[in-house]
N, C-alpha and C. Protein backbone atom coordinates (compact mmCIF):
# COMPACT_ATOMS: atom_id res chain seq x y z
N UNK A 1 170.54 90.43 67.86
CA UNK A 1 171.42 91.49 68.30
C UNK A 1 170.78 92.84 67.94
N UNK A 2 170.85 93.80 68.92
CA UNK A 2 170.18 94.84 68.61
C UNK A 2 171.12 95.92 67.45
N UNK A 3 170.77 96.74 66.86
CA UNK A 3 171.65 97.42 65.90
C UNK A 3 172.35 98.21 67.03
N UNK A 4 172.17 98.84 67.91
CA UNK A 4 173.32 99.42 68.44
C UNK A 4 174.57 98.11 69.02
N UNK A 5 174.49 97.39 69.30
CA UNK A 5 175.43 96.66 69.68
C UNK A 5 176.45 96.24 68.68
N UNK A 6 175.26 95.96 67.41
CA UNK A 6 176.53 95.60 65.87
C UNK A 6 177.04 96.84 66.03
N UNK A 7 176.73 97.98 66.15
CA UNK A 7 177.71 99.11 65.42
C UNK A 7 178.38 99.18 66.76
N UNK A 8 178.40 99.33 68.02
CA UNK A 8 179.82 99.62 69.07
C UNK A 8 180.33 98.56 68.58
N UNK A 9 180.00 97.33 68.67
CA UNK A 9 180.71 95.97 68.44
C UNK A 9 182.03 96.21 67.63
N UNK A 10 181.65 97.20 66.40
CA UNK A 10 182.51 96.69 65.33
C UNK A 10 182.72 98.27 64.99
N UNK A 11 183.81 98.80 65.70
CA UNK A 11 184.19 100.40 65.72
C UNK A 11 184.45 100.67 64.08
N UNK A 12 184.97 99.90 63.08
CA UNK A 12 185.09 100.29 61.87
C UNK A 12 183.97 100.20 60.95
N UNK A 13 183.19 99.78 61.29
CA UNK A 13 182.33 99.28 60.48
C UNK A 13 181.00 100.57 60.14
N UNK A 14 181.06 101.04 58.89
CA UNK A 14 180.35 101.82 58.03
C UNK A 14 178.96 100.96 57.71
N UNK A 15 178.12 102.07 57.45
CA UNK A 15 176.61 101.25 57.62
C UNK A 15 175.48 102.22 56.86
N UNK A 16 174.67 101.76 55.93
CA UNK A 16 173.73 102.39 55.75
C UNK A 16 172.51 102.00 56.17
N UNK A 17 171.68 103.10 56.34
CA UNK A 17 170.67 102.62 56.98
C UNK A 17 169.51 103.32 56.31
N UNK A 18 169.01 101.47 55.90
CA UNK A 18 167.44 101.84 54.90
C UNK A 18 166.00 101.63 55.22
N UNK A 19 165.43 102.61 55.19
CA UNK A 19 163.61 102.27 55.44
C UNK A 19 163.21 101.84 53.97
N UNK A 20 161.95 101.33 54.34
CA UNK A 20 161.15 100.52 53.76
C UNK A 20 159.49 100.56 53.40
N UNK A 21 158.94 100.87 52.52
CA UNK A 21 158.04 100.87 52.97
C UNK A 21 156.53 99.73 52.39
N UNK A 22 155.52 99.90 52.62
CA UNK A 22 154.88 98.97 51.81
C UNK A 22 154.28 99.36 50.32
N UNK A 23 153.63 99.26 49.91
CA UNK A 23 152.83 99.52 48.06
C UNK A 23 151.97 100.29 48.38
N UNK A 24 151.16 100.31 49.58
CA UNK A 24 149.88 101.19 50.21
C UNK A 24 150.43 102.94 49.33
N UNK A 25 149.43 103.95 49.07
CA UNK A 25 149.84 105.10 48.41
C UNK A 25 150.78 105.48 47.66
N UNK A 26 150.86 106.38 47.35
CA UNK A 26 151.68 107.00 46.42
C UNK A 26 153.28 106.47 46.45
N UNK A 27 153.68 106.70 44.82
CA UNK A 27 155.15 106.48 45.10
C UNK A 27 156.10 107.50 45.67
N UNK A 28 155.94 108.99 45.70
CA UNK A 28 156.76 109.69 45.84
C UNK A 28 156.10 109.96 47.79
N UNK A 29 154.91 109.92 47.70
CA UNK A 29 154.41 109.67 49.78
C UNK A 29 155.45 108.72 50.04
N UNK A 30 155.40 107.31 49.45
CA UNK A 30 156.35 105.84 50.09
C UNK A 30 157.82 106.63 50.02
N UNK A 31 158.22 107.12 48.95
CA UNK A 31 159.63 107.62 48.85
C UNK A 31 160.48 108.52 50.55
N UNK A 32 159.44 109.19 49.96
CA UNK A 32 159.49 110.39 51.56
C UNK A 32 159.67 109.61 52.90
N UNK A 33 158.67 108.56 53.03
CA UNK A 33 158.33 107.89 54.13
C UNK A 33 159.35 107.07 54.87
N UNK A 34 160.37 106.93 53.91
CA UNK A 34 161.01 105.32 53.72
C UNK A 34 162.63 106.05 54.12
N UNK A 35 162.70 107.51 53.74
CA UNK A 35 163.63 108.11 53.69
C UNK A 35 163.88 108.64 55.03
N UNK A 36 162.39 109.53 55.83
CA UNK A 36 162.19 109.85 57.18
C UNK A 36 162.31 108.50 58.20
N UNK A 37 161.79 107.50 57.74
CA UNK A 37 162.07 106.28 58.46
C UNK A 37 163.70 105.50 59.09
N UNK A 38 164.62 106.02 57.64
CA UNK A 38 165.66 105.68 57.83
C UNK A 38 166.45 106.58 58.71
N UNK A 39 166.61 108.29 58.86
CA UNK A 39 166.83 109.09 59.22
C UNK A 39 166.53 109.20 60.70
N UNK A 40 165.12 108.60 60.78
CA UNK A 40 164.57 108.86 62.35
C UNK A 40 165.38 107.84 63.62
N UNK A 41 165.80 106.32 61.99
CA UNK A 41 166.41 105.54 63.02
C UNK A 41 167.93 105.71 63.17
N UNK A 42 168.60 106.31 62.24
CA UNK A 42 170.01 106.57 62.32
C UNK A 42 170.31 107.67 63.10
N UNK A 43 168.90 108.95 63.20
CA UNK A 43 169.44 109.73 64.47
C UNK A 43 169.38 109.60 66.16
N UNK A 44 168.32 108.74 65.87
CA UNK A 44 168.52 107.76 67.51
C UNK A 44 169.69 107.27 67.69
N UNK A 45 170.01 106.38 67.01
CA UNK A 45 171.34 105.30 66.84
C UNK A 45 172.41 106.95 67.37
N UNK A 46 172.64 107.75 66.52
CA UNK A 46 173.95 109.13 67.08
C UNK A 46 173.19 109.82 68.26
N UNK A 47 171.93 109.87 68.75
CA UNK A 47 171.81 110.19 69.49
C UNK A 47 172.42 109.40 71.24
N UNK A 48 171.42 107.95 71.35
CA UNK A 48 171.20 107.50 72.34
C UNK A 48 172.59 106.74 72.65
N UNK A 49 173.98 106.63 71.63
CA UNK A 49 174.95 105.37 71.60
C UNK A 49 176.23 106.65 71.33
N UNK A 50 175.72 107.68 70.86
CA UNK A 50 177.16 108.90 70.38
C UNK A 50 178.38 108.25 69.73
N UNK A 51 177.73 107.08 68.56
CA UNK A 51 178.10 107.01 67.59
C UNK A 51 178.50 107.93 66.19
N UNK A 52 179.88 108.12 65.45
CA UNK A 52 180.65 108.75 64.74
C UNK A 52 179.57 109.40 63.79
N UNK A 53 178.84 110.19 63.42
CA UNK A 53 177.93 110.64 62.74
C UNK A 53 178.48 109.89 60.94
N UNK A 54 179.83 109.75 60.90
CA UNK A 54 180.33 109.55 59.57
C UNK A 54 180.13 108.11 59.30
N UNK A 55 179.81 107.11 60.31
CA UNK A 55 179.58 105.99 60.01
C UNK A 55 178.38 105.51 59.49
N UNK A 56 177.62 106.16 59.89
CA UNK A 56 175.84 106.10 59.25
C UNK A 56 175.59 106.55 57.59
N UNK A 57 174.49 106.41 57.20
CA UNK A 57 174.12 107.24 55.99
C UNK A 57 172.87 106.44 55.82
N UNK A 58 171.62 107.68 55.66
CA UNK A 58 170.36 107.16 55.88
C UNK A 58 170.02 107.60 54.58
N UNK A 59 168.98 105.93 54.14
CA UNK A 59 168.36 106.50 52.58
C UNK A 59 167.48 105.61 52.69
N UNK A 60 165.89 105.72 51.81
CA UNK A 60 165.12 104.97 51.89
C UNK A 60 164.80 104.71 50.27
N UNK A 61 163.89 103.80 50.17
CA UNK A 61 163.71 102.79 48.88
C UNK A 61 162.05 102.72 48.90
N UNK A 62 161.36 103.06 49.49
CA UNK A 62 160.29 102.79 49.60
C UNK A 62 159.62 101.47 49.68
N UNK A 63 158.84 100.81 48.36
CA UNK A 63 158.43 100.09 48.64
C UNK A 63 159.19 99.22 46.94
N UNK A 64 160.40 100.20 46.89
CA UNK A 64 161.13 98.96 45.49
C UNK A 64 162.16 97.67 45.73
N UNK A 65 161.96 97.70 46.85
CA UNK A 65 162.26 96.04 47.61
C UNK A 65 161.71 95.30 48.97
N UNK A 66 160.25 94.93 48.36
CA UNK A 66 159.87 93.88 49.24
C UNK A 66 160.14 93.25 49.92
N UNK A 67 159.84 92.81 51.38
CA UNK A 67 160.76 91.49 51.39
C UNK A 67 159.60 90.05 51.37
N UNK A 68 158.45 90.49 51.28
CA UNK A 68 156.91 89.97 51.30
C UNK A 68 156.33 90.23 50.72
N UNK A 69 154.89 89.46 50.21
CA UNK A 69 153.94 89.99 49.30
C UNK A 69 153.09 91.19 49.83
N UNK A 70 152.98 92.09 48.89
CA UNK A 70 151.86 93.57 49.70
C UNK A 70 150.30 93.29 49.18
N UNK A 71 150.34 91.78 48.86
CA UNK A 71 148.89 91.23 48.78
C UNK A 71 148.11 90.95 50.10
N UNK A 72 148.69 91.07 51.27
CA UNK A 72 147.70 90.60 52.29
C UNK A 72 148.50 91.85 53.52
N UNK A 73 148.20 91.77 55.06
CA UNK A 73 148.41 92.75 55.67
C UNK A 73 149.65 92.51 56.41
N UNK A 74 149.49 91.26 56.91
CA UNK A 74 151.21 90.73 57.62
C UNK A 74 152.17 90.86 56.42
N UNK A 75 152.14 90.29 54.89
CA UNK A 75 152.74 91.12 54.16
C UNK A 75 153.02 92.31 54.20
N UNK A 76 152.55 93.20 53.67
CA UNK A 76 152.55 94.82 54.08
C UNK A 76 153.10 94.74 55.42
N UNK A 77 152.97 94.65 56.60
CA UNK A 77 153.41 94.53 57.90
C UNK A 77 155.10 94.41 57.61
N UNK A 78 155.50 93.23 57.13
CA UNK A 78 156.93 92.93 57.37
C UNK A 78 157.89 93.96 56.50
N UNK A 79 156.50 94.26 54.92
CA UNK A 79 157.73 95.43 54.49
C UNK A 79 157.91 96.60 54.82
N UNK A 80 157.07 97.09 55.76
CA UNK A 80 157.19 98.32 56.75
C UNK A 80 158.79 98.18 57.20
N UNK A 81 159.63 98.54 57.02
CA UNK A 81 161.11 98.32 58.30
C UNK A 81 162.15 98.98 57.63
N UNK A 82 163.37 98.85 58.49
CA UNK A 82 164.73 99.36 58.49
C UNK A 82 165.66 98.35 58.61
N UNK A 83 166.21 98.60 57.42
CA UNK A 83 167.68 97.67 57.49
C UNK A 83 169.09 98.38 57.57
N UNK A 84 170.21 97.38 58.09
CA UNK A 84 171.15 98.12 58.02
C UNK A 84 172.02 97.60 56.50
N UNK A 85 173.01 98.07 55.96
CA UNK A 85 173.52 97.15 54.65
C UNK A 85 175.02 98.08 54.94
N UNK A 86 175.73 97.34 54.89
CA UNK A 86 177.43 97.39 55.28
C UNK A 86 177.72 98.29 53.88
N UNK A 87 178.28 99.47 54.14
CA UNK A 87 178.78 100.03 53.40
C UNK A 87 180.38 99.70 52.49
C-alpha cells in the first residue's frame, strides 16, 4: 500500500514520519540528512494528496536505528529510508 492511501484511508489517523539514514559520515551530516529526508517526504504527502498539515510530523534518527547491517552495501541500501510510526 502506498503511504498516501494509508493516510486518506484512515482520516484520523496521526503519523510521524521518519528518515533514516546509513553509518556512512558524520553523525550530525546523518542527523541533518535523515531529518531533510523525512520533511521532503511529508511535504509531498501535503502537497500532492492536501492532506491536514496537523496529521504529519517529520523527524529523522539518522543512522540510530538500523534495520540492516551497515557492513556491506545492500545493507547500507535498506537503511537509507522513511518510515511512517502511528502517532
Amino acid at each position: 500500500m502506498l503511504m498516501s492511501q494509508l493516510i486518506l484511508q484512515n482520516a484520523e489517523m496521526k503519523l510521524y514520519i521518519v528518515g533514516h539514514t546509513d553509518n556512512e559520515g558524520a553523525f550530525d551530516y546523518n542527523m541533518n540528512l535523515s531529518q531533510k529526508r523525512g520533511y521532503a517526504v511529508m511535504e509531498a504527502l501535503l502537497k500532492k494528496h492536501n492532506i491536514d498539515p496537523e496529521r504529519l510530523k517529520a523527524y529523522g534518527v539518522g543512522m540510530l536505528s538500523p534495520k540492516a547491517t551497515n557492513d556491506t552495501q545492500k545493507g547500507r541500501q535498506m537503511n537509507r529510508r522513511v518510515e511512517l510510526v502511528k502517532q
